[in-house]
PDB file of N, CA and C in Angstrom:
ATOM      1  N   UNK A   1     -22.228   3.129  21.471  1.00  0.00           N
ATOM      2  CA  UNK A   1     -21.201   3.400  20.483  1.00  0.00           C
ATOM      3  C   UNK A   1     -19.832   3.301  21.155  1.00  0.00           C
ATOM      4  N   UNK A   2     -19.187   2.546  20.848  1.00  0.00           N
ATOM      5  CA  UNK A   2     -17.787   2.497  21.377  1.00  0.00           C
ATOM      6  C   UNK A   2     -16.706   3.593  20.486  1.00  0.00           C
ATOM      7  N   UNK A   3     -16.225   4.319  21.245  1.00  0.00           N
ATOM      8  CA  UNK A   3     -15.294   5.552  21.081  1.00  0.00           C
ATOM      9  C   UNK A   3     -13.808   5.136  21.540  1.00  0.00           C
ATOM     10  N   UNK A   4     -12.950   5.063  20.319  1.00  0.00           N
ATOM     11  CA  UNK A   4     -11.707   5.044  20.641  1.00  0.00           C
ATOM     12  C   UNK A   4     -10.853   5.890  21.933  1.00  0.00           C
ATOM     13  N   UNK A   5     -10.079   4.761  22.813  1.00  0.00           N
ATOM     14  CA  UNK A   5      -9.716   6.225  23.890  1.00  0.00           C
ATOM     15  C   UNK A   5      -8.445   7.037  23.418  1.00  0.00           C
ATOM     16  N   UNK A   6      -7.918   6.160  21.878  1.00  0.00           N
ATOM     17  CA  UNK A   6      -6.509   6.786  21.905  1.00  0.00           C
ATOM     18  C   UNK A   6      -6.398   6.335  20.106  1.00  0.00           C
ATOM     19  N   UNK A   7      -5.804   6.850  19.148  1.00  0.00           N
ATOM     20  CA  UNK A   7      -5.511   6.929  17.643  1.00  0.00           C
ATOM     21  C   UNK A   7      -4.330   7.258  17.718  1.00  0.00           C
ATOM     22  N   UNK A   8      -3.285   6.082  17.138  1.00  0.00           N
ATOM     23  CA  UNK A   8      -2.024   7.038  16.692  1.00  0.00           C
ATOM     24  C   UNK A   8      -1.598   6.218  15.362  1.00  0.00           C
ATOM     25  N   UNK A   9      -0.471   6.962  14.532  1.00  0.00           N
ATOM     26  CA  UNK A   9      -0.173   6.602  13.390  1.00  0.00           C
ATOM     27  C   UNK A   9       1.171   6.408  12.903  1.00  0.00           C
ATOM     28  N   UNK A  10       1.638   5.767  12.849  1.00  0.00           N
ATOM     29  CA  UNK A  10       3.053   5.000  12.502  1.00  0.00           C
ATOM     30  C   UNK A  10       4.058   6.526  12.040  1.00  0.00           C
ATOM     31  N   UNK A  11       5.093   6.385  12.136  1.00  0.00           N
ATOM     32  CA  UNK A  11       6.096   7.440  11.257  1.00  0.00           C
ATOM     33  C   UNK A  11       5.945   7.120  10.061  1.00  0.00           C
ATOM     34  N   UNK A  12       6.012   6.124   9.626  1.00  0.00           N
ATOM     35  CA  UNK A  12       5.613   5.394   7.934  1.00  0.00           C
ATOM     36  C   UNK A  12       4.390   5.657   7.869  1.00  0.00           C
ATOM     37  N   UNK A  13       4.041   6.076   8.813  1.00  0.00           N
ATOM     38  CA  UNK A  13       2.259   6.487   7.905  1.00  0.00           C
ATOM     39  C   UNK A  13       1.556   5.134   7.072  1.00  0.00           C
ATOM     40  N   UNK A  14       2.037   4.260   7.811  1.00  0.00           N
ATOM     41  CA  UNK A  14       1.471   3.348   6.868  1.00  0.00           C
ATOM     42  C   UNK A  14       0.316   1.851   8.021  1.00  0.00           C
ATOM     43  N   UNK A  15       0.147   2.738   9.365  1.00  0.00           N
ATOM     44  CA  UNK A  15       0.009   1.589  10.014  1.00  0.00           C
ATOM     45  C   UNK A  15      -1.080   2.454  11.143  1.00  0.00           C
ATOM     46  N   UNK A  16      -2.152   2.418  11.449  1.00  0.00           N
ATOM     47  CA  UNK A  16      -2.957   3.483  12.523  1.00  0.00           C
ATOM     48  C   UNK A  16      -3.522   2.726  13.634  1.00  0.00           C
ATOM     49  N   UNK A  17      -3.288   2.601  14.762  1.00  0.00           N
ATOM     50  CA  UNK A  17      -3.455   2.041  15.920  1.00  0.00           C
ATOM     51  C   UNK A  17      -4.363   2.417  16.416  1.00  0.00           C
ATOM     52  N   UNK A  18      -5.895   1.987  16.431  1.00  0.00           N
ATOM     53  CA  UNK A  18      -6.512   2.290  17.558  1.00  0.00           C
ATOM     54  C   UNK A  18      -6.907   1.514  18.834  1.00  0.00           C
ATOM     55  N   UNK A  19      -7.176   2.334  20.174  1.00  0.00           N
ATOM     56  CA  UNK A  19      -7.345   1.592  21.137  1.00  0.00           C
ATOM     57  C   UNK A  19      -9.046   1.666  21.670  1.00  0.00           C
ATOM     58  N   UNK A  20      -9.418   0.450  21.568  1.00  0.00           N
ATOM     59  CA  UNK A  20     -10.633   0.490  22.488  1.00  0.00           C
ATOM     60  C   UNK A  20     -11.189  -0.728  23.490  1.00  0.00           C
ATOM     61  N   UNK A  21     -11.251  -0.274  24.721  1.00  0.00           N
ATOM     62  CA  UNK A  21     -11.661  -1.158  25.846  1.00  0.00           C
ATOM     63  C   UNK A  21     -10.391  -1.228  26.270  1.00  0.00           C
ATOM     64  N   UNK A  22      -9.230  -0.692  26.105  1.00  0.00           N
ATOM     65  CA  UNK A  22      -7.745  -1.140  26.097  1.00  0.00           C
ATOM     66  C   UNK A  22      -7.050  -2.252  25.430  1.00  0.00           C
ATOM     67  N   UNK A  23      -7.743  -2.704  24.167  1.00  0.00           N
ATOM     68  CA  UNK A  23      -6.863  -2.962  23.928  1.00  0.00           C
ATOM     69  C   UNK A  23      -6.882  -2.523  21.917  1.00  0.00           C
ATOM     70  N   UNK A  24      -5.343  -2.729  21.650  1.00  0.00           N
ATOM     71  CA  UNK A  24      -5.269  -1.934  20.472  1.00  0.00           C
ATOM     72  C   UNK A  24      -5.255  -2.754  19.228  1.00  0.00           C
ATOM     73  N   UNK A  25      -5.561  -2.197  18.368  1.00  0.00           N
ATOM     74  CA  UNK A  25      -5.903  -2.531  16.650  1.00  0.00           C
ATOM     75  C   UNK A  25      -5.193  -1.802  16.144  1.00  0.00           C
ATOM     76  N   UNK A  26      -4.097  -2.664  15.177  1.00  0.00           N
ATOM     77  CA  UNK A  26      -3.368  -2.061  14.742  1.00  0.00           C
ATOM     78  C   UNK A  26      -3.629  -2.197  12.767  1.00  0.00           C
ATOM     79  N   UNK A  27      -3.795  -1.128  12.220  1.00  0.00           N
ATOM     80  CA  UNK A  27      -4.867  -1.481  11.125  1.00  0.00           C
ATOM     81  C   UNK A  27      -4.150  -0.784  10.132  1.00  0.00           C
ATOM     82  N   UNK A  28      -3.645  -1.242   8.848  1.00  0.00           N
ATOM     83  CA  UNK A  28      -2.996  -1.225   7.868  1.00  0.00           C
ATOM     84  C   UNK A  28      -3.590   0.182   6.986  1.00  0.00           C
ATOM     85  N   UNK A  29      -2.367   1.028   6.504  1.00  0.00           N
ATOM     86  CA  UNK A  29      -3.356   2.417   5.459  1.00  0.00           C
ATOM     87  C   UNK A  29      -4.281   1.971   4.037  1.00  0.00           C
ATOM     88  N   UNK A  30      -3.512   0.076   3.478  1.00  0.00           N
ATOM     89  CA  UNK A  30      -4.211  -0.098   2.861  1.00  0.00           C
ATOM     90  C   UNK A  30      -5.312  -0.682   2.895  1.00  0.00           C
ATOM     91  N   UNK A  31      -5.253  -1.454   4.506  1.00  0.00           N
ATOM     92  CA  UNK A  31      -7.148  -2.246   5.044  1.00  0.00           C
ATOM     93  C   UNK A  31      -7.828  -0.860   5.059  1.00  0.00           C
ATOM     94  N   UNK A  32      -7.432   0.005   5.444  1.00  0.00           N
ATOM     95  CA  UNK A  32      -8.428   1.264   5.930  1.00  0.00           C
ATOM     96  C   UNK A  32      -8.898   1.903   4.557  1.00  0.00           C
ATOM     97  N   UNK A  33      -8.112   1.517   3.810  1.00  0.00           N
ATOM     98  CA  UNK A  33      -8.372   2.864   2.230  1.00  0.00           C
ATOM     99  C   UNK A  33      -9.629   1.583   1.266  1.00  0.00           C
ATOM    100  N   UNK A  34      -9.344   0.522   1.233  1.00  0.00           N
ATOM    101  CA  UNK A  34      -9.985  -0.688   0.788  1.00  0.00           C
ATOM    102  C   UNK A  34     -11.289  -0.840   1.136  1.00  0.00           C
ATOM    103  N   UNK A  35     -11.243  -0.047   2.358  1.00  0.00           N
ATOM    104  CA  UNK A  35     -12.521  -0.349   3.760  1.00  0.00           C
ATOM    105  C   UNK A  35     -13.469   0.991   3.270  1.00  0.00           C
ATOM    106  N   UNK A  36     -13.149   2.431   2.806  1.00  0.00           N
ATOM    107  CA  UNK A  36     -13.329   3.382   2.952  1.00  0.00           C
ATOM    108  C   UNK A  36     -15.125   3.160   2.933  1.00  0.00           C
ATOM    109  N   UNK A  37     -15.522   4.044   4.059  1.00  0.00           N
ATOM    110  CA  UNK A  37     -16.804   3.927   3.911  1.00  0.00           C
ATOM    111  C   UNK A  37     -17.400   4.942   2.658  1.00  0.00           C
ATOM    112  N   UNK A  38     -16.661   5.473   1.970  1.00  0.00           N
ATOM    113  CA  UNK A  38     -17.185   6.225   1.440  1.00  0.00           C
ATOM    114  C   UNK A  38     -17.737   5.637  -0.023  1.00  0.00           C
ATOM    115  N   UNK A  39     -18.884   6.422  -0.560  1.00  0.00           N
ATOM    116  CA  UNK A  39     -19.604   6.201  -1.961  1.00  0.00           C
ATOM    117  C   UNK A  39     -19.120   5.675  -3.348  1.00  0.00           C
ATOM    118  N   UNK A  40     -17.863   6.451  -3.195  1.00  0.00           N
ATOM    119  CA  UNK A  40     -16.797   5.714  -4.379  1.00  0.00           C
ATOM    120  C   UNK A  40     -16.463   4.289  -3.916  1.00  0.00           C
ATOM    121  N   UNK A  41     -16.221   3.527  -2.873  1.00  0.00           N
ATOM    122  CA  UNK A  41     -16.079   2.601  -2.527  1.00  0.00           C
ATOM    123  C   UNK A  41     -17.228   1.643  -2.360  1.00  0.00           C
ATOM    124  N   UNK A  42     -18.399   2.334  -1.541  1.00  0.00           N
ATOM    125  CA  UNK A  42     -19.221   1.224  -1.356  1.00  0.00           C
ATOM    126  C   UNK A  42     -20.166   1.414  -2.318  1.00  0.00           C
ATOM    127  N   UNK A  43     -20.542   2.688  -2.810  1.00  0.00           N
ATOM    128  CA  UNK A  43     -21.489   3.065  -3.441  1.00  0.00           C
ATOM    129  C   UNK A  43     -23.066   3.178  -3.011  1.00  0.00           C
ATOM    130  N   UNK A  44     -23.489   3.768  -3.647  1.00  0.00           N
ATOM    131  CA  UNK A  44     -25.118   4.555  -3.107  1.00  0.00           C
ATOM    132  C   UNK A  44     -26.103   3.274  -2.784  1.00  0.00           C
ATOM    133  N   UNK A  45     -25.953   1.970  -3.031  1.00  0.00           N
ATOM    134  CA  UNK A  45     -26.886   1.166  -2.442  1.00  0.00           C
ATOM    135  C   UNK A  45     -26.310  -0.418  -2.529  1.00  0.00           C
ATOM    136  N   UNK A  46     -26.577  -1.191  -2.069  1.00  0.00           N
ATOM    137  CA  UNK A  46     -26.410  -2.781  -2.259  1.00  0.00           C
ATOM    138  C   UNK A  46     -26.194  -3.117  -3.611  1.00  0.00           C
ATOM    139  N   UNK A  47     -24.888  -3.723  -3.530  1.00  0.00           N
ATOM    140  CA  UNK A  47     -24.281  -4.762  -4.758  1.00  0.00           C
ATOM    141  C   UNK A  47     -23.457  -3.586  -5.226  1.00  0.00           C
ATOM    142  N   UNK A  48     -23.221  -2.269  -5.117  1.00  0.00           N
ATOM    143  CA  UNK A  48     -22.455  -1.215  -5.847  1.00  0.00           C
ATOM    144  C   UNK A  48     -21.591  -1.126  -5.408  1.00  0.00           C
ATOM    145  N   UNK A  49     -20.492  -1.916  -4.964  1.00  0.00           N
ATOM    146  CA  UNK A  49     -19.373  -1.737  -3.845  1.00  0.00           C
ATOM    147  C   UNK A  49     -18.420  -1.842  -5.327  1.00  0.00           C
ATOM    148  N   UNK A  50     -17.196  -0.683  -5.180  1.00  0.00           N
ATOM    149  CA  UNK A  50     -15.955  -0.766  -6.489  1.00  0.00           C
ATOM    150  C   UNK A  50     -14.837  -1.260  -5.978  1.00  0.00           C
ATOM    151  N   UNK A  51     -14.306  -3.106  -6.156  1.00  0.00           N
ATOM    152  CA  UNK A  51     -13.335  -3.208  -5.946  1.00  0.00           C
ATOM    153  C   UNK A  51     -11.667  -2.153  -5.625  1.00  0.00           C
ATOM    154  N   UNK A  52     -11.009  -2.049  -4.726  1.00  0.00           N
ATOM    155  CA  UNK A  52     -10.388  -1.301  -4.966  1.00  0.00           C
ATOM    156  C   UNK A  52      -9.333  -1.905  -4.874  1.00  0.00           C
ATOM    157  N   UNK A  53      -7.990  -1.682  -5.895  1.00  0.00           N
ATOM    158  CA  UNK A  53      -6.817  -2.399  -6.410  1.00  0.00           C
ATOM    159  C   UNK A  53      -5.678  -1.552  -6.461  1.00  0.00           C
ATOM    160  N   UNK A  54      -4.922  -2.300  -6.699  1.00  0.00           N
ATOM    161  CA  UNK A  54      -3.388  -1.456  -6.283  1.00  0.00           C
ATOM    162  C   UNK A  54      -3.187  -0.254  -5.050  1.00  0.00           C
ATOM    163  N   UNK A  55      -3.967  -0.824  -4.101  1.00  0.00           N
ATOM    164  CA  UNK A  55      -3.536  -0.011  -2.728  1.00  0.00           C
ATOM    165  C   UNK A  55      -2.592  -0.311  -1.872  1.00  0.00           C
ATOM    166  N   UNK A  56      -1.673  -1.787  -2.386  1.00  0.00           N
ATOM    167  CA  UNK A  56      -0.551  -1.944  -1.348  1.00  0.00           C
ATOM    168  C   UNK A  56       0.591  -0.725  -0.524  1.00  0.00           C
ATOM    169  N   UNK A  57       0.188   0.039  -1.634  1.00  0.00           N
ATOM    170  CA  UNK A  57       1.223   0.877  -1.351  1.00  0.00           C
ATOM    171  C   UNK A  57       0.965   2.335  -0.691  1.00  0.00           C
ATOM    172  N   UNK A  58      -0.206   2.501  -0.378  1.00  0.00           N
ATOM    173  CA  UNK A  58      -0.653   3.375  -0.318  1.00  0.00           C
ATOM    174  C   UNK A  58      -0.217   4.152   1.344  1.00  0.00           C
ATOM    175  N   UNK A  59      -0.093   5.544   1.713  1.00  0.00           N
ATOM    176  CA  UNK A  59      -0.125   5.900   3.272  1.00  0.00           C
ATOM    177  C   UNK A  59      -1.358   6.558   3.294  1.00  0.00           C
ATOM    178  N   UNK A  60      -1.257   7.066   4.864  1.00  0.00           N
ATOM    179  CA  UNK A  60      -2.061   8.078   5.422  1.00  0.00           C
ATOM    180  C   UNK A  60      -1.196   9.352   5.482  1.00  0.00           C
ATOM    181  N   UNK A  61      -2.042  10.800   5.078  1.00  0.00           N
ATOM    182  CA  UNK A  61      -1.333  11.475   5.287  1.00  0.00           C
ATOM    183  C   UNK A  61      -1.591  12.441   6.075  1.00  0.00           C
ATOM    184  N   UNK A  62      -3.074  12.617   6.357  1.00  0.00           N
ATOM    185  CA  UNK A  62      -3.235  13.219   7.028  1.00  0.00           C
ATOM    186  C   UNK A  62      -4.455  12.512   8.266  1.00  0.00           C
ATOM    187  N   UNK A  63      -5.123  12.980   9.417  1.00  0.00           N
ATOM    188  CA  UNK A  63      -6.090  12.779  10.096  1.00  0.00           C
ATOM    189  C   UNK A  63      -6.744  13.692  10.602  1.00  0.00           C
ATOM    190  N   UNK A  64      -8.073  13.775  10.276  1.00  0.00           N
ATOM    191  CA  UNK A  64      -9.016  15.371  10.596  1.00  0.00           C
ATOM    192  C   UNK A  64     -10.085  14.719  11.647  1.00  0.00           C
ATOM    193  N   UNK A  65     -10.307  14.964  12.542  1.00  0.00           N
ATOM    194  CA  UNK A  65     -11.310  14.634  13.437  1.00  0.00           C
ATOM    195  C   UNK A  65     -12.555  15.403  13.196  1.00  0.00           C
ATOM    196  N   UNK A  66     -13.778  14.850  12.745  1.00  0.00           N
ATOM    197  CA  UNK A  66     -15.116  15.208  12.284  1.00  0.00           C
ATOM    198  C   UNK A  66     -15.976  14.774  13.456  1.00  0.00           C
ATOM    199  N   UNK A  67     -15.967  16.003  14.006  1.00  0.00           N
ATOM    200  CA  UNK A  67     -17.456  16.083  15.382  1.00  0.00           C
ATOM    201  C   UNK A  67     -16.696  15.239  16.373  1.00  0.00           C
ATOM    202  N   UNK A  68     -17.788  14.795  17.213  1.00  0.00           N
ATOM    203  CA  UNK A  68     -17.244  13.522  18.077  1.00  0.00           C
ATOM    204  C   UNK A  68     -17.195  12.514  18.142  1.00  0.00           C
ATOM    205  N   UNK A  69     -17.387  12.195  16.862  1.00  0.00           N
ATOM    206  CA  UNK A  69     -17.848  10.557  16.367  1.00  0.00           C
ATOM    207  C   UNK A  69     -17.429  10.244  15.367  1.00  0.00           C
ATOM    208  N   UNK A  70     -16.432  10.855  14.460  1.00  0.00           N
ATOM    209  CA  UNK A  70     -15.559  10.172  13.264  1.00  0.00           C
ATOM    210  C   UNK A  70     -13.930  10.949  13.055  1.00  0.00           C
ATOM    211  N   UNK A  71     -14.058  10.346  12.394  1.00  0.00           N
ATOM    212  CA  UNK A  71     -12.464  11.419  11.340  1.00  0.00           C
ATOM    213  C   UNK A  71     -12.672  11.165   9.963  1.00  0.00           C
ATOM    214  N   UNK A  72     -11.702  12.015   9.337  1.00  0.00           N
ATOM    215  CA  UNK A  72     -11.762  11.783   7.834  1.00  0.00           C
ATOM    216  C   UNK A  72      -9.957  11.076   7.861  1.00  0.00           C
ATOM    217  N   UNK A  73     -10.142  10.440   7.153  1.00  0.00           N
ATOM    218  CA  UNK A  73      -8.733   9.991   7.039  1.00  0.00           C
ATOM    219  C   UNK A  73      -8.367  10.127   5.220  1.00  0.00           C
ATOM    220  N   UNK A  74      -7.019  11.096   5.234  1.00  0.00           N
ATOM    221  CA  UNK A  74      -6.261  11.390   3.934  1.00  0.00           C
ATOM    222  C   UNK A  74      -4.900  10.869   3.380  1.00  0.00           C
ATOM    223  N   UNK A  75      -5.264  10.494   2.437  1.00  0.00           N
ATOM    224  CA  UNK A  75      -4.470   8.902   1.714  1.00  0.00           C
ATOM    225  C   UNK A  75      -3.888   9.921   0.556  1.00  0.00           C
ATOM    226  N   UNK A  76      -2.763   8.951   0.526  1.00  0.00           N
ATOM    227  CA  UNK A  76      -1.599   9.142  -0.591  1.00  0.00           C
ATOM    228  C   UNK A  76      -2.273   9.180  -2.210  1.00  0.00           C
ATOM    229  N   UNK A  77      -2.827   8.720  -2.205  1.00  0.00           N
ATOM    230  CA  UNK A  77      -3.621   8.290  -3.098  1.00  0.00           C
ATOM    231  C   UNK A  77      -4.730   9.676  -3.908  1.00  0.00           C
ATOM    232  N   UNK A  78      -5.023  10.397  -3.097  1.00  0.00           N
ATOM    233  CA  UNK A  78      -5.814  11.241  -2.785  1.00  0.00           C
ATOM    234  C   UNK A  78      -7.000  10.999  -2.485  1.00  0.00           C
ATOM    235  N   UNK A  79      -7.287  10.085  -2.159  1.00  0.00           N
ATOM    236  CA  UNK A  79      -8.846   9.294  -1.632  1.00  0.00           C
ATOM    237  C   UNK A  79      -8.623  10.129  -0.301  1.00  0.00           C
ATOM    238  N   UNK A  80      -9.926  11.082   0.023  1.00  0.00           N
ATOM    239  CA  UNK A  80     -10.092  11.582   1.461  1.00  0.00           C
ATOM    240  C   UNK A  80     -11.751  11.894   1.823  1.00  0.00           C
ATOM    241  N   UNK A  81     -12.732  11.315   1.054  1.00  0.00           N
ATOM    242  CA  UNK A  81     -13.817  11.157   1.172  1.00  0.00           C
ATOM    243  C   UNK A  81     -15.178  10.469   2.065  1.00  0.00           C
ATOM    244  N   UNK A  82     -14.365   9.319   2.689  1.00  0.00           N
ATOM    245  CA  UNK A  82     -14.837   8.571   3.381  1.00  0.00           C
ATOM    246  C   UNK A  82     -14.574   9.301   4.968  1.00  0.00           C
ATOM    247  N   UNK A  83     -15.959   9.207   5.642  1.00  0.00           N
ATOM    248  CA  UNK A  83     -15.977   9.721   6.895  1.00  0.00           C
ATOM    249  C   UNK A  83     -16.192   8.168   7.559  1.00  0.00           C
ATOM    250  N   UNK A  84     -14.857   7.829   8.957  1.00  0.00           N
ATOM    251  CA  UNK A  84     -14.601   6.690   9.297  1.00  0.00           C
ATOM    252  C   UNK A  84     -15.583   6.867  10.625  1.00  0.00           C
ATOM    253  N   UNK A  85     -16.612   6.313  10.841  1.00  0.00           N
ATOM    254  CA  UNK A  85     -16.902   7.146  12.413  1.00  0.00           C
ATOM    255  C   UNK A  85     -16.414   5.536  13.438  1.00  0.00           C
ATOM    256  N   UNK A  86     -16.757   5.987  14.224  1.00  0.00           N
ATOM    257  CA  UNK A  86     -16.109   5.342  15.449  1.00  0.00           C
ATOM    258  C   UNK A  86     -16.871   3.807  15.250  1.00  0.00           C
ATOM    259  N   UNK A  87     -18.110   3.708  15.215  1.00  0.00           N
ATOM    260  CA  UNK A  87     -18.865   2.289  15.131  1.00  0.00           C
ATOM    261  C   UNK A  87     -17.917   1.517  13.794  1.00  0.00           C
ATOM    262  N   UNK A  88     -17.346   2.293  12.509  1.00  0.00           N
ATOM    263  CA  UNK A  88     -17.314   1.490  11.202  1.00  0.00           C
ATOM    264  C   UNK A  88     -15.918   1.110  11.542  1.00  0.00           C
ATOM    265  N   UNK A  89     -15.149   2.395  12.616  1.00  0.00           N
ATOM    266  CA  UNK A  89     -13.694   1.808  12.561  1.00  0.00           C
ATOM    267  C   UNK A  89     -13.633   0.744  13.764  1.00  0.00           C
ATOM    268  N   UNK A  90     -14.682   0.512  14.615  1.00  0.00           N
ATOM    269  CA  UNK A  90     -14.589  -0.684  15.680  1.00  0.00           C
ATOM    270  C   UNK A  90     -14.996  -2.046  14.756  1.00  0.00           C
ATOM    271  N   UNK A  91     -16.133  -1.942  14.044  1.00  0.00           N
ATOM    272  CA  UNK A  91     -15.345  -3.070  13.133  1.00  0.00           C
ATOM    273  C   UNK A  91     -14.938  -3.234  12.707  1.00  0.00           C
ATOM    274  N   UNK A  92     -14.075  -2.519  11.648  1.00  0.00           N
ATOM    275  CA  UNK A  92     -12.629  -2.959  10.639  1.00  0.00           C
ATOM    276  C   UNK A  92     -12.029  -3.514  11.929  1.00  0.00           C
ATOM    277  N   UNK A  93     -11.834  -2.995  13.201  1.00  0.00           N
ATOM    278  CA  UNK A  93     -11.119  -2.882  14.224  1.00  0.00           C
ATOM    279  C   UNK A  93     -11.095  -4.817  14.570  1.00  0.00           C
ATOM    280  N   UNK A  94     -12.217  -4.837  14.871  1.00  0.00           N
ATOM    281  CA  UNK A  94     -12.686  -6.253  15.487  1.00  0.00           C
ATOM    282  C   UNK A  94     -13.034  -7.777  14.681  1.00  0.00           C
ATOM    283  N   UNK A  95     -13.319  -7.257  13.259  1.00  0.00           N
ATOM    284  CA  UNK A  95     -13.444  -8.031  12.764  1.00  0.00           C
ATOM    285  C   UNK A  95     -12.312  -8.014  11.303  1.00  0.00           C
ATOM    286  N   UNK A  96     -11.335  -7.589  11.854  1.00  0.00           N
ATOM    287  CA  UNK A  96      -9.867  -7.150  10.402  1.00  0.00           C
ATOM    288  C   UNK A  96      -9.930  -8.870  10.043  1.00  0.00           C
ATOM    289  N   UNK A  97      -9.951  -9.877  10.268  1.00  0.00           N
ATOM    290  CA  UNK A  97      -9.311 -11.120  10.194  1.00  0.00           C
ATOM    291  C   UNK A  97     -10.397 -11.295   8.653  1.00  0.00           C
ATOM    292  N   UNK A  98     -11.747 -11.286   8.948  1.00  0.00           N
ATOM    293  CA  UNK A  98     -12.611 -11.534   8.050  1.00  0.00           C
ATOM    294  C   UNK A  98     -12.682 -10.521   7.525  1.00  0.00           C
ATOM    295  N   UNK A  99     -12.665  -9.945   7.552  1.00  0.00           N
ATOM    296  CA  UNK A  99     -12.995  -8.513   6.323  1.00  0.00           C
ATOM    297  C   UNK A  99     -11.931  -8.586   5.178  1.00  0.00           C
ATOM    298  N   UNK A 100     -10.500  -8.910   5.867  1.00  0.00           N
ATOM    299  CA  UNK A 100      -9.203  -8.753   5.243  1.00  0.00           C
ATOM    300  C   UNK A 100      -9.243  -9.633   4.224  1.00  0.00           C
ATOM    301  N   UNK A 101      -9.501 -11.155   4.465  1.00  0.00           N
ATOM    302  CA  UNK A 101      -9.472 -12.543   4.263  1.00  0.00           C
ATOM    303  C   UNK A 101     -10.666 -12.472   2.874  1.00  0.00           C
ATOM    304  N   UNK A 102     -11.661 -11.731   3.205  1.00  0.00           N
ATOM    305  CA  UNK A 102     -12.414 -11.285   2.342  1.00  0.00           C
ATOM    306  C   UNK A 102     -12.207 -10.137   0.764  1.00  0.00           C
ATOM    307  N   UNK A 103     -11.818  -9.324   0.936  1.00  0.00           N
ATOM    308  CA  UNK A 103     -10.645  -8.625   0.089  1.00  0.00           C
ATOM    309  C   UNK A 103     -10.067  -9.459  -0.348  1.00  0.00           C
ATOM    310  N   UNK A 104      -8.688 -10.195   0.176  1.00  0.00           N
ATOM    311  CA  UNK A 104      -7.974 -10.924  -0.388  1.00  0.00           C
ATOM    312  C   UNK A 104      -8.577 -12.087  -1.446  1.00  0.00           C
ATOM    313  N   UNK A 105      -9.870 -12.207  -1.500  1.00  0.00           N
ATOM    314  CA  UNK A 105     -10.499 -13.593  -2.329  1.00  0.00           C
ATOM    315  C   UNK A 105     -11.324 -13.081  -3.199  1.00  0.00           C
ATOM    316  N   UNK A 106     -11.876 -11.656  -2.665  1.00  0.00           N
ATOM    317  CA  UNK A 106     -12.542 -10.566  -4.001  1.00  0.00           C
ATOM    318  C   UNK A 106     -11.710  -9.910  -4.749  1.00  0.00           C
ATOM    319  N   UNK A 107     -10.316 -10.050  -4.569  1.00  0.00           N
ATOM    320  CA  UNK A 107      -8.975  -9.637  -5.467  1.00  0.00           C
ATOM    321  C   UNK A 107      -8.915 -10.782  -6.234  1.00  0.00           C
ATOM    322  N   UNK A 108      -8.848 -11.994  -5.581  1.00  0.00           N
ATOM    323  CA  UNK A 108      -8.023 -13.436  -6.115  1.00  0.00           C
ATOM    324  C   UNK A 108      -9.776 -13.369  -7.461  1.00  0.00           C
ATOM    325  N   UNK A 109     -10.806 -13.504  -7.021  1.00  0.00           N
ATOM    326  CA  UNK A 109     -11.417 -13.535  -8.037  1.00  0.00           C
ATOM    327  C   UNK A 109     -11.849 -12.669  -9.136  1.00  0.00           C
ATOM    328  N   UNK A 110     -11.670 -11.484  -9.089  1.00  0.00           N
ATOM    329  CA  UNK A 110     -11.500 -10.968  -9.960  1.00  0.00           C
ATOM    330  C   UNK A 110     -10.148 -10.363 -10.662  1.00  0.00           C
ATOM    331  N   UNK A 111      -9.216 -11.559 -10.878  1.00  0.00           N
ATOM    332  CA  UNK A 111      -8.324 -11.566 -11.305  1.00  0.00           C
ATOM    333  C   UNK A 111      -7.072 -10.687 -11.401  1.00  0.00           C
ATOM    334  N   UNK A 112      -7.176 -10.174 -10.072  1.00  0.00           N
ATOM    335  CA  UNK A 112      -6.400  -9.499  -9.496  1.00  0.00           C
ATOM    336  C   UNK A 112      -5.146 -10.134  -8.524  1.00  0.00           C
ATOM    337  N   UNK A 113      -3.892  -9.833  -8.587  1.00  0.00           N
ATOM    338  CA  UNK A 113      -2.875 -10.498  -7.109  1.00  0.00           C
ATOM    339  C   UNK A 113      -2.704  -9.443  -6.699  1.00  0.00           C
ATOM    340  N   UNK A 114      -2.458  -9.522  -5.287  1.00  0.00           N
ATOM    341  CA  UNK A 114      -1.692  -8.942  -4.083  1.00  0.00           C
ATOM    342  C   UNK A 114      -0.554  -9.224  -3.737  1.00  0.00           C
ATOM    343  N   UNK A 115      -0.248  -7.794  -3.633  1.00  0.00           N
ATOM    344  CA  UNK A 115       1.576  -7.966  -3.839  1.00  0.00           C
ATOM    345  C   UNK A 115       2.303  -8.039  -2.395  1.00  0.00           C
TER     346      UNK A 115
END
């Protein structure tokens, strides 16, 4: 399991840096809220995932560290449900290019723009 050695979060609250192996990921409040691992987002089994829309704007407002292996991260929004653990945020982390790119074309097709 790769464990972040360091988390920090923009003054705008809008931008959360993590570092692992040294080097850092710098990961947007709305890739992370879009990403949320949580049930409202992905939902209880395969194919139940709920687009999520109008998050451009969204911050972080708070960060709670859960055990030694996640955080909860708390959004403007009031979305604070999703527990991020260290494995789910090394891939948003590592693979942001495709995940992002992905979003952006599950917006574009369901007739949604990004602002």
């Amino acid at each position: 399991m790769q464990t972040p050695s360091n988390i920090t979060l923009d003054k705008a609250k809008t931008l959360l840096t993590l570092t692992f192996d040294g080097t850092k990921y710098p990961l947007s409040a709305e890739y992370l809220r879009v990403y949320s691992p949580s049930a409202e987002v992905v939902g209880h089994g395969p194919g139940q995932q709920t687009l999520q829309v109008d998050k451009e704007n969204v911050t972080i407002s708070r960060i709670e560290p859960t055990g030694n292996y996640a955080v909860v991260l708390f959004f403007s929004d009031g979305h604070d449900s999703g527990i991020y653990s260290w494995e789910h945020l090394y891939k948003l982390a590592t693979e942001q290019d495709k995940l992002w790119n992905d979003y952006l074309t599950r917006l574009k097709d369901a007739g949604h723009s990004h602002k």
